[in-house]
C-alpha atoms as a PDB file:
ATOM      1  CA  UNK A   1      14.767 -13.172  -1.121  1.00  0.00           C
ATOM      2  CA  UNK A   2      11.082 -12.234  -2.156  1.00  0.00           C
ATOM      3  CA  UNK A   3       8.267 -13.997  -1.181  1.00  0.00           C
ATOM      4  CA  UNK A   4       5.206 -13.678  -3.554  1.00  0.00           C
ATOM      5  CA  UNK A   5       1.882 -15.790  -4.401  1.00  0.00           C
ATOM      6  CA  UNK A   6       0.609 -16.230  -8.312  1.00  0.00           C
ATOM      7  CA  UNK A   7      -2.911 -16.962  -9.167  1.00  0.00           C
ATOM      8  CA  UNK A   8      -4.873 -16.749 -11.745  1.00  0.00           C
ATOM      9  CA  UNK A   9      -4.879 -15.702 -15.985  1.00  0.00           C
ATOM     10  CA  UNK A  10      -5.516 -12.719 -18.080  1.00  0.00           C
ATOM     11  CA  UNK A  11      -4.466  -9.024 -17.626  1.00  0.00           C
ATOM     12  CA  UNK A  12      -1.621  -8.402 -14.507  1.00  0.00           C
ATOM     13  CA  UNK A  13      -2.118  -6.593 -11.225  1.00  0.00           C
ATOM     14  CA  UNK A  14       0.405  -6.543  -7.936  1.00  0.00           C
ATOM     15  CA  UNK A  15      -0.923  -6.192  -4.801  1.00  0.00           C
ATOM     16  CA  UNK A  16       1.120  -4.531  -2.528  1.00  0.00           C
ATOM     17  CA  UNK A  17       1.118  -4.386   1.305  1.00  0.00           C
ATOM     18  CA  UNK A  18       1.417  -1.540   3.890  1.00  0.00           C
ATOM     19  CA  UNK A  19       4.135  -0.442   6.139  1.00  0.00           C
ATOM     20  CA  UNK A  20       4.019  -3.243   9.562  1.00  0.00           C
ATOM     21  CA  UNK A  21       2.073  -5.574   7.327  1.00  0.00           C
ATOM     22  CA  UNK A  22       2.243  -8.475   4.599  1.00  0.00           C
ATOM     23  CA  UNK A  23       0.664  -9.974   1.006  1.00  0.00           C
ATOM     24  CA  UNK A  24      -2.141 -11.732   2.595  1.00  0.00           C
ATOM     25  CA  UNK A  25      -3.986  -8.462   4.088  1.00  0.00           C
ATOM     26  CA  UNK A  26      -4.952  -7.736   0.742  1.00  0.00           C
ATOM     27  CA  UNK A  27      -6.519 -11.259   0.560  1.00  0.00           C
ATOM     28  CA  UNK A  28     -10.072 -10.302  -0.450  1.00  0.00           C
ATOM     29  CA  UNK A  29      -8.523  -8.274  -3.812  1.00  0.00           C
ATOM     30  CA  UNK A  30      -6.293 -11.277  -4.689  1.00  0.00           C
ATOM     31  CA  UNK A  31      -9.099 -13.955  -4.323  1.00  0.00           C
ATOM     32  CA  UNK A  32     -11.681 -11.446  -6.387  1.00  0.00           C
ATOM     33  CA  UNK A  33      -9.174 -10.248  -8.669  1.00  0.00           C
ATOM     34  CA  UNK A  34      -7.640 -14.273  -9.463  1.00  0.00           C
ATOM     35  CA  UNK A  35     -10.753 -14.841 -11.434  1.00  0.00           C
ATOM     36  CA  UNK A  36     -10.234 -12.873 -14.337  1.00  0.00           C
ATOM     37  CA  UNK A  37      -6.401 -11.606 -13.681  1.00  0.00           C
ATOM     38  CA  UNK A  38      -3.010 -12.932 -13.171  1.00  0.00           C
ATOM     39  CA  UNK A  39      -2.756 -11.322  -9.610  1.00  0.00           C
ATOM     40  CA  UNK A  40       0.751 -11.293  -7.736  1.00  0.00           C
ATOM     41  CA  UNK A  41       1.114 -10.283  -3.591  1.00  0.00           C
ATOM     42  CA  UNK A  42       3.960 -10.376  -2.238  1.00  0.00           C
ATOM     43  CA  UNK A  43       6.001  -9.292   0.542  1.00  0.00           C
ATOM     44  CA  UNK A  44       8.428  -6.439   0.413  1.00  0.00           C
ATOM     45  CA  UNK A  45      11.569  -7.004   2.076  1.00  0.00           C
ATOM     46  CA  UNK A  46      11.734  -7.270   5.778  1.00  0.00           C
ATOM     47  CA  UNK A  47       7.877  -8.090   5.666  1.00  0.00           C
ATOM     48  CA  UNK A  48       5.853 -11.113   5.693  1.00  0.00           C
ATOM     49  CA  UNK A  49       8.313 -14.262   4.863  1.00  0.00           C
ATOM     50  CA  UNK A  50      10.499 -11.652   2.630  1.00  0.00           C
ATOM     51  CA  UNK A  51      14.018 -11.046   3.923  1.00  0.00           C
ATOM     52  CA  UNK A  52      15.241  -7.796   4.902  1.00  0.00           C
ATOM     53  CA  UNK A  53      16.715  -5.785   2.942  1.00  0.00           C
ATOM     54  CA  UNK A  54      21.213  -6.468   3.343  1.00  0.00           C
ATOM     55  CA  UNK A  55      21.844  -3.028   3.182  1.00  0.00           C
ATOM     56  CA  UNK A  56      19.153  -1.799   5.686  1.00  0.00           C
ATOM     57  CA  UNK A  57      17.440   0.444   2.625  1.00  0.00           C
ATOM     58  CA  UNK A  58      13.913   0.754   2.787  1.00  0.00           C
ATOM     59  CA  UNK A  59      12.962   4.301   0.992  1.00  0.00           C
ATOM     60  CA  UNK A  60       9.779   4.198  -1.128  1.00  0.00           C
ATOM     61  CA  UNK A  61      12.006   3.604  -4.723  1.00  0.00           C
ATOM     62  CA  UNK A  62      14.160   1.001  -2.898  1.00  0.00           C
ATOM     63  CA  UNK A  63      10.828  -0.770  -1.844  1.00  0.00           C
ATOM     64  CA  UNK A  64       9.049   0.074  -5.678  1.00  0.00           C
ATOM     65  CA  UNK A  65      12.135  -1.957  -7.088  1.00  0.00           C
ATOM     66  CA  UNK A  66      10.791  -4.785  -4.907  1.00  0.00           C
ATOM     67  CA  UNK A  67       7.666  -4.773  -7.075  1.00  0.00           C
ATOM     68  CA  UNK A  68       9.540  -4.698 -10.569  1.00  0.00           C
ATOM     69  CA  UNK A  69      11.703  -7.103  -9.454  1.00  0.00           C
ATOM     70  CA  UNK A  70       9.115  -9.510  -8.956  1.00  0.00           C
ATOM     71  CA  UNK A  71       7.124  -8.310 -12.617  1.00  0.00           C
ATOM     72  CA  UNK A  72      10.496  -8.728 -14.646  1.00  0.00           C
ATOM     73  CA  UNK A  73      10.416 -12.883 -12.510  1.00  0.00           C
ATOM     74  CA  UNK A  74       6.740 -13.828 -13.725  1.00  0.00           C
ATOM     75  CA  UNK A  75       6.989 -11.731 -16.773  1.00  0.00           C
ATOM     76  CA  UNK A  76       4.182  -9.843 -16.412  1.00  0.00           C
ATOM     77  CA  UNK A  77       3.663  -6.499 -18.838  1.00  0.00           C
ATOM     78  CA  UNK A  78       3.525  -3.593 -16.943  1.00  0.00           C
ATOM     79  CA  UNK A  79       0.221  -4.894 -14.375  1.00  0.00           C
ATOM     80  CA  UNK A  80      -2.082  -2.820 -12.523  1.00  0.00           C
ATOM     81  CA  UNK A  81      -0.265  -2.193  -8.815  1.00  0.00           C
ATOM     82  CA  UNK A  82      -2.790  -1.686  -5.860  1.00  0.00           C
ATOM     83  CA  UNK A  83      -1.204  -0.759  -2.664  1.00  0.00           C
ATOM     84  CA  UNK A  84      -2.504  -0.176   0.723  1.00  0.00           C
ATOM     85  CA  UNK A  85      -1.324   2.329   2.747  1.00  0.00           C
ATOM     86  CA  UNK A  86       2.262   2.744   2.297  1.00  0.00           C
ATOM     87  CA  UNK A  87       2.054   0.047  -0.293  1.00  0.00           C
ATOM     88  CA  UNK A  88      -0.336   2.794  -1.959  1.00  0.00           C
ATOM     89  CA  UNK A  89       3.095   5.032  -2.347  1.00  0.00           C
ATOM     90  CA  UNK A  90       5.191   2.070  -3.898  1.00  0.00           C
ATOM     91  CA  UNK A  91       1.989   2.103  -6.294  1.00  0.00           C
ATOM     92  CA  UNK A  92       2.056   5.104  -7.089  1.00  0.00           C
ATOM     93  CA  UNK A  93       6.018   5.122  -7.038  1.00  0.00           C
ATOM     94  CA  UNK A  94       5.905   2.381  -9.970  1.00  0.00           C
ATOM     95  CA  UNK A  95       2.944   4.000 -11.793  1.00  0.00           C
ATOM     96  CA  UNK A  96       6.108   7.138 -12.189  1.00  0.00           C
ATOM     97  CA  UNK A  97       8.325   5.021 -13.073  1.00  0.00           C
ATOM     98  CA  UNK A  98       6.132   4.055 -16.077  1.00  0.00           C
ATOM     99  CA  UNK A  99       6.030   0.322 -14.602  1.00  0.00           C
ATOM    100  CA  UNK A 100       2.547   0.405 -13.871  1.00  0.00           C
ATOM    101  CA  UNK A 101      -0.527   0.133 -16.711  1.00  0.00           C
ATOM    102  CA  UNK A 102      -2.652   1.710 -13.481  1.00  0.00           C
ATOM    103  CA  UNK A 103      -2.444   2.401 -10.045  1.00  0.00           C
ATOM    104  CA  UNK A 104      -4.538   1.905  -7.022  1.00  0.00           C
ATOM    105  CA  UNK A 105      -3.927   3.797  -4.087  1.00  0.00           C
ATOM    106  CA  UNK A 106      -6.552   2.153  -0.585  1.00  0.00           C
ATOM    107  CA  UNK A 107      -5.813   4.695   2.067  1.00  0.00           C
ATOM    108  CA  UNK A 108      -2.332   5.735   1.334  1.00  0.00           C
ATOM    109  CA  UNK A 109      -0.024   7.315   3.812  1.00  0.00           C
ATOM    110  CA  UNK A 110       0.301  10.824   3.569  1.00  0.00           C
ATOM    111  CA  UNK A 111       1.021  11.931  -0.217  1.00  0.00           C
ATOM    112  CA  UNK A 112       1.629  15.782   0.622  1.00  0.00           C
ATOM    113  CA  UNK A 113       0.646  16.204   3.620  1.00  0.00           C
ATOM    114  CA  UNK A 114       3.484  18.083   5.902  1.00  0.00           C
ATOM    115  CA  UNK A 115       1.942  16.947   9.252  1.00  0.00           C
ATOM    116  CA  UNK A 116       1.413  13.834   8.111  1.00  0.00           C
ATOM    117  CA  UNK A 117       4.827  13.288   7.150  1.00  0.00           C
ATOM    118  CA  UNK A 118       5.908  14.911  10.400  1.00  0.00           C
ATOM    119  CA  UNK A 119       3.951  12.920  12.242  1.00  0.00           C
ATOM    120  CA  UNK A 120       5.536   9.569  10.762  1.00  0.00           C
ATOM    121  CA  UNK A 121       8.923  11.000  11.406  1.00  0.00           C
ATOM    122  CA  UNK A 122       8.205  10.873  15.174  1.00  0.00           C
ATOM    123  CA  UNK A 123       6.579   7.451  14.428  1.00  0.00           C
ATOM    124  CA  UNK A 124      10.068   6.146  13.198  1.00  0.00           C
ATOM    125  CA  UNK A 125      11.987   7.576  15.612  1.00  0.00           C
ATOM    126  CA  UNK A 126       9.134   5.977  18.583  1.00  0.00           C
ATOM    127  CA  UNK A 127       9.382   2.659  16.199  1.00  0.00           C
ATOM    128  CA  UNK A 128      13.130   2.645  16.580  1.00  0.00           C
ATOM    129  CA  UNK A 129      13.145   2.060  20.474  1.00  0.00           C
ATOM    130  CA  UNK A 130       9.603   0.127  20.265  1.00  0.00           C
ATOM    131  CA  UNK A 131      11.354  -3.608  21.521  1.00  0.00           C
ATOM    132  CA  UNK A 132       8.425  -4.861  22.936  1.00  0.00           C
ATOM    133  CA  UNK A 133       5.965  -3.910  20.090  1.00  0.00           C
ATOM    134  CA  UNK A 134       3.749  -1.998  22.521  1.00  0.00           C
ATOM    135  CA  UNK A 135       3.578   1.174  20.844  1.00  0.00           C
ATOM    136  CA  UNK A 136       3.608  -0.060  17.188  1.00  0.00           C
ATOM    137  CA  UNK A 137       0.318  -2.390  18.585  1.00  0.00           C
ATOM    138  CA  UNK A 138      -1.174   1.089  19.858  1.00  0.00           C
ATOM    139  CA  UNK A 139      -0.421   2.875  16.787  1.00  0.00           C
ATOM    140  CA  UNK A 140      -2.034   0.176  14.644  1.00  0.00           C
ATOM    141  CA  UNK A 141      -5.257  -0.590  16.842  1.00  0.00           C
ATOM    142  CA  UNK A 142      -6.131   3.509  16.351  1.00  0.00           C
ATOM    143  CA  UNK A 143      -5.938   2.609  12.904  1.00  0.00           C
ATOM    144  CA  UNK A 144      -9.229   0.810  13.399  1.00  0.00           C
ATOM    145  CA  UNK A 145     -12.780   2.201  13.649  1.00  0.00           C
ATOM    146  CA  UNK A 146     -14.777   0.555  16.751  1.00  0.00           C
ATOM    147  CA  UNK A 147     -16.661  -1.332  14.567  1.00  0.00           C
ATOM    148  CA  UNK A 148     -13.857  -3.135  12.855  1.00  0.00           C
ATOM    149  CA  UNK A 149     -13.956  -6.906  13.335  1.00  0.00           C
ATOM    150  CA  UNK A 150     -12.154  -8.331  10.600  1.00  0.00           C
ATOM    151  CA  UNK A 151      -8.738  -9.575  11.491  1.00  0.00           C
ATOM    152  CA  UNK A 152      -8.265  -6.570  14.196  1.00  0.00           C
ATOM    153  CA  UNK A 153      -6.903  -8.946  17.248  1.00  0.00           C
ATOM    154  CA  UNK A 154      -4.417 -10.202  15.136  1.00  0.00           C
ATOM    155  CA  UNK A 155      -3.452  -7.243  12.802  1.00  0.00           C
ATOM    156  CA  UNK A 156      -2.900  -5.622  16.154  1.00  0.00           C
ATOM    157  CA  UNK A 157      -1.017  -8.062  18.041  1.00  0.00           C
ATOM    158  CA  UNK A 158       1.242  -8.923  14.554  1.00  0.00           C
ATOM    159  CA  UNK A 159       2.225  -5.441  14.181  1.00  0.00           C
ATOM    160  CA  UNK A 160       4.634  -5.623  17.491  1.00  0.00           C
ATOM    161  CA  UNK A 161       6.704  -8.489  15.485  1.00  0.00           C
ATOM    162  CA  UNK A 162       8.107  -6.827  12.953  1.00  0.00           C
ATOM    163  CA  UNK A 163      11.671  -5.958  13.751  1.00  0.00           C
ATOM    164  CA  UNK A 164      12.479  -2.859  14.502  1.00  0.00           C
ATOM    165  CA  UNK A 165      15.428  -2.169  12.064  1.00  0.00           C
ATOM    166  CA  UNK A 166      12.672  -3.138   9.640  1.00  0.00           C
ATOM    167  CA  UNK A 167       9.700  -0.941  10.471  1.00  0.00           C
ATOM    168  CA  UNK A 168      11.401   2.425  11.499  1.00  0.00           C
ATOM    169  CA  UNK A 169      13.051   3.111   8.327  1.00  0.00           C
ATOM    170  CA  UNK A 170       9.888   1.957   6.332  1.00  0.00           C
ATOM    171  CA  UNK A 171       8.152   4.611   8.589  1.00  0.00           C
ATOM    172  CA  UNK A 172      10.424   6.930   8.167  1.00  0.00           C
ATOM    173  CA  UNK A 173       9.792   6.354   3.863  1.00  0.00           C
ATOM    174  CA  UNK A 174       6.772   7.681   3.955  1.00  0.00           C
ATOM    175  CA  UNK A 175       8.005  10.944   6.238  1.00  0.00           C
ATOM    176  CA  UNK A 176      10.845  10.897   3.432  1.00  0.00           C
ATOM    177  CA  UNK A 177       8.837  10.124   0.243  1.00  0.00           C
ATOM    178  CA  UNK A 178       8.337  12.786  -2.539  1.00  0.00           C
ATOM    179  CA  UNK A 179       4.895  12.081  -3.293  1.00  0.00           C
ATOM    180  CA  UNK A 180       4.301  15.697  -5.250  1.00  0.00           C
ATOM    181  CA  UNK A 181       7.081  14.678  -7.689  1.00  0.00           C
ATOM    182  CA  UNK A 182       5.395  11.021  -7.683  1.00  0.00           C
ATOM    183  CA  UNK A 183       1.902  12.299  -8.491  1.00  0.00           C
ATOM    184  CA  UNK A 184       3.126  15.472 -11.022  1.00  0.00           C
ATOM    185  CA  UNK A 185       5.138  12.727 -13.347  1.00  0.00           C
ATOM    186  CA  UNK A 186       2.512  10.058 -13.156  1.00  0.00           C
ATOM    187  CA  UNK A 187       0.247  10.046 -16.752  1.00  0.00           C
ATOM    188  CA  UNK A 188      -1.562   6.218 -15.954  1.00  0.00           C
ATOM    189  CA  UNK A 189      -5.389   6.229 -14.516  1.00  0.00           C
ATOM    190  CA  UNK A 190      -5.114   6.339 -10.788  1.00  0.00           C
ATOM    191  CA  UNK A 191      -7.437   5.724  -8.127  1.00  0.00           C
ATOM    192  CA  UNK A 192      -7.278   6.568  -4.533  1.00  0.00           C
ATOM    193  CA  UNK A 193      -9.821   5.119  -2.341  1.00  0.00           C
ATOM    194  CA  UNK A 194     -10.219   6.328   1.097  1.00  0.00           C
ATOM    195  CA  UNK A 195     -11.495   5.229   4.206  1.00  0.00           C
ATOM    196  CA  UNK A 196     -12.125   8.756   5.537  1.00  0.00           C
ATOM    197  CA  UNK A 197     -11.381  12.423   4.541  1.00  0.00           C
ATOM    198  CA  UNK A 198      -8.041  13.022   3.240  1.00  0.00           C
ATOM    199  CA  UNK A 199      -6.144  16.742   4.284  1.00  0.00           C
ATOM    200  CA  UNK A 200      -4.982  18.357   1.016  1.00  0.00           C
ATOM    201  CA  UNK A 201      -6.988  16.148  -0.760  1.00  0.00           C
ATOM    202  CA  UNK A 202      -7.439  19.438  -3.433  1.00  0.00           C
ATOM    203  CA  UNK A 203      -3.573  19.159  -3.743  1.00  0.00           C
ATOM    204  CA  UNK A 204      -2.958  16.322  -4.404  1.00  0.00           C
ATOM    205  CA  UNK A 205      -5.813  16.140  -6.962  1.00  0.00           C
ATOM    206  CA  UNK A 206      -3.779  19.539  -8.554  1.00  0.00           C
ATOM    207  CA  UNK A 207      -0.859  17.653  -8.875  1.00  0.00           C
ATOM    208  CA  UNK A 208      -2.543  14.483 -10.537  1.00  0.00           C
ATOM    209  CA  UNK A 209      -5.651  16.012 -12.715  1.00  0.00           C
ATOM    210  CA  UNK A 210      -6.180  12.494 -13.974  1.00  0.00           C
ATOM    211  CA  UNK A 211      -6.692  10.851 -10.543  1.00  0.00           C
ATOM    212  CA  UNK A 212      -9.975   9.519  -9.071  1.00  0.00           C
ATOM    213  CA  UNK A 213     -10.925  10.031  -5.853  1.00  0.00           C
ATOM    214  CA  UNK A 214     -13.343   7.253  -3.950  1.00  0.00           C
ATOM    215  CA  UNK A 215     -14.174   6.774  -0.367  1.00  0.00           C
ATOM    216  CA  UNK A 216     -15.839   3.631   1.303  1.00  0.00           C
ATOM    217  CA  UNK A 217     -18.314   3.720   4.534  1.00  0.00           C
ATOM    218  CA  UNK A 218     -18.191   1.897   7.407  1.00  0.00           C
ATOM    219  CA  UNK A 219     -14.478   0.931   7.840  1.00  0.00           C
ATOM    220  CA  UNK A 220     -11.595   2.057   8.942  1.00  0.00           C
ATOM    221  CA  UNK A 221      -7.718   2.576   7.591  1.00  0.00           C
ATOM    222  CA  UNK A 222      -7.907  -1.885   6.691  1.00  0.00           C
ATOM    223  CA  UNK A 223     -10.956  -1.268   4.449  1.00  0.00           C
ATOM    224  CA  UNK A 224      -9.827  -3.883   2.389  1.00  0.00           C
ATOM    225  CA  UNK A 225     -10.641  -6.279   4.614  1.00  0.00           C
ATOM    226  CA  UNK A 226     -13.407  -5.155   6.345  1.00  0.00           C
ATOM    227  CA  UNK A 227     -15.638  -3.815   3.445  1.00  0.00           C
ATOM    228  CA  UNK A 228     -14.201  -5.768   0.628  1.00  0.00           C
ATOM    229  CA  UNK A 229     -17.387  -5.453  -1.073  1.00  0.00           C
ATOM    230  CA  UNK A 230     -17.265  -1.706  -1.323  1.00  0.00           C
ATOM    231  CA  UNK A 231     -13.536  -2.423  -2.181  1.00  0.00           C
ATOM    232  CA  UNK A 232     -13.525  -4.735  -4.959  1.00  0.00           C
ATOM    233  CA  UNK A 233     -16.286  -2.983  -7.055  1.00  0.00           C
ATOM    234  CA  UNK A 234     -14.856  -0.121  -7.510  1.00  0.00           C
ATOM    235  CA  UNK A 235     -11.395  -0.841  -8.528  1.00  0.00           C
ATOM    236  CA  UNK A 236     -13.668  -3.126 -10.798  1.00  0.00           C
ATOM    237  CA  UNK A 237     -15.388   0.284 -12.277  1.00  0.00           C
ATOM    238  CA  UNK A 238     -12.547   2.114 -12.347  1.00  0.00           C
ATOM    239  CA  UNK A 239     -10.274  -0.447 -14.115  1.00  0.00           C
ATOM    240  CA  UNK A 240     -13.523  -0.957 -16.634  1.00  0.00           C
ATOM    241  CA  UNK A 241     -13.877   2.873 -17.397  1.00  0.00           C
ATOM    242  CA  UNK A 242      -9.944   3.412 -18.057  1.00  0.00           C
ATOM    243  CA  UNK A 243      -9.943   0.347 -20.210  1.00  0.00           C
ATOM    244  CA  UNK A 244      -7.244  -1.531 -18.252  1.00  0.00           C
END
């Protein structure tokens, strides 16, 4: 079962949750966005009050088919999809697919980037043996600048909760994902925002000529949270200029 929260009338958009997370970390988009949109968070399976997934599959187009599950439900004609972090690769997954009218990408998980795929591999494998939640609650509070307030204490202590069978193979999706293909077969306006410099950034901007490239001050990997007024304006623009 899916878990998800309507609001709102007009033109679609999904919001869609990182990797150790759930729906209501992208709070500040879905109460902006509610005014003028039909907006839809939910939480992808394993996540938030979602159930996992029965046959233990959580690979980036196994999580995207989350998201049009939940479009075909409420109907909605192929929506805008913002993602955070690894929710920025089921974005970008469904924008592919030709689900997606747009996609958002805040801070995605590495795209192209070997290390950074590397990196997450060990992060699944450390994930897999993590019972107490101590080092996913390390892993997540580096995620943080030192001047992040919003929400830190319990983003933190909420991402040692999250069963293990759950958050090692959604950490090892992003090690796994084929963001090249994903960005090379996308033809939708995308935006990536990011919360600091991006490796390969010239890459990945290659791959997708079409994409837009944004960065916000002040905040760290939760920008959408902490600076929600850098956020929110700028998917604004961006949705304005591409006429979605």
């Amino acid at each position: 079962m899916l878990c998800y929260t309507v609001a709102g009338t007009g033109p679609p958009m999904v919001l869609v949750h990182g990797w150790n997370s759930e729906r209501s970390y992208l709070a500040p988009q879905f109460e902006h966005f509610a005014a003028h949109r039909t907006v839809l968070a939910l939480d992808w399976r394993g996540h938030g009050a979602s159930a996992p997934a029965s046959d233990g599959r959580y690979a980036v187009p196994d999580l995207a088919a989350d998201v049009a599950a939940v479009v075909a439900a409420e109907r909605l004609d192929r929506p805008v999809v913002v993602g955070h972090s690894l929710g920025a690769l089921i974005a970008l997954q469904t924008a592919a697919q030709g689900l997606a009218r747009a996609a958002v990408l805040l801070d995605p998980a590495p795209l192209v980037d070997s290390r950074g795929k590397a990196y997450f591999a060990q992060v699944a494998a450390r994930s897999a043996t993590d019972t107490t939640g101590e080092y996913r609650r390390r892993f997540v509070d580096r995620l943080f600048l030192p001047t992040d307030l919003v929400r830190r204490a319990e983003i933190v202590e909420r991402a040692g909760r999250t069963p293990v069978e759950v958050v090692a193979p959604a950490a090892q999706a992003i090690a796994d994902y084929d963001g090249a293909a994903a960005l090379a077969a996308t033809t939708v306006p995308v935006l990536m925002l990011l919360a600091a410099f991006r490796p390969q950034l010239e890459a990945i901007t290659g791959l997708c000529p079409q994409l837009v490239v944004g960065q916000t001050v002040g905040a760290g990997h939760f920008h959408q949270l902490e600076v929600p007024e850098q956020v929110n304006p700028m998917i604004e623009r961006f949705l304005a200029l591409a006429g979605v």
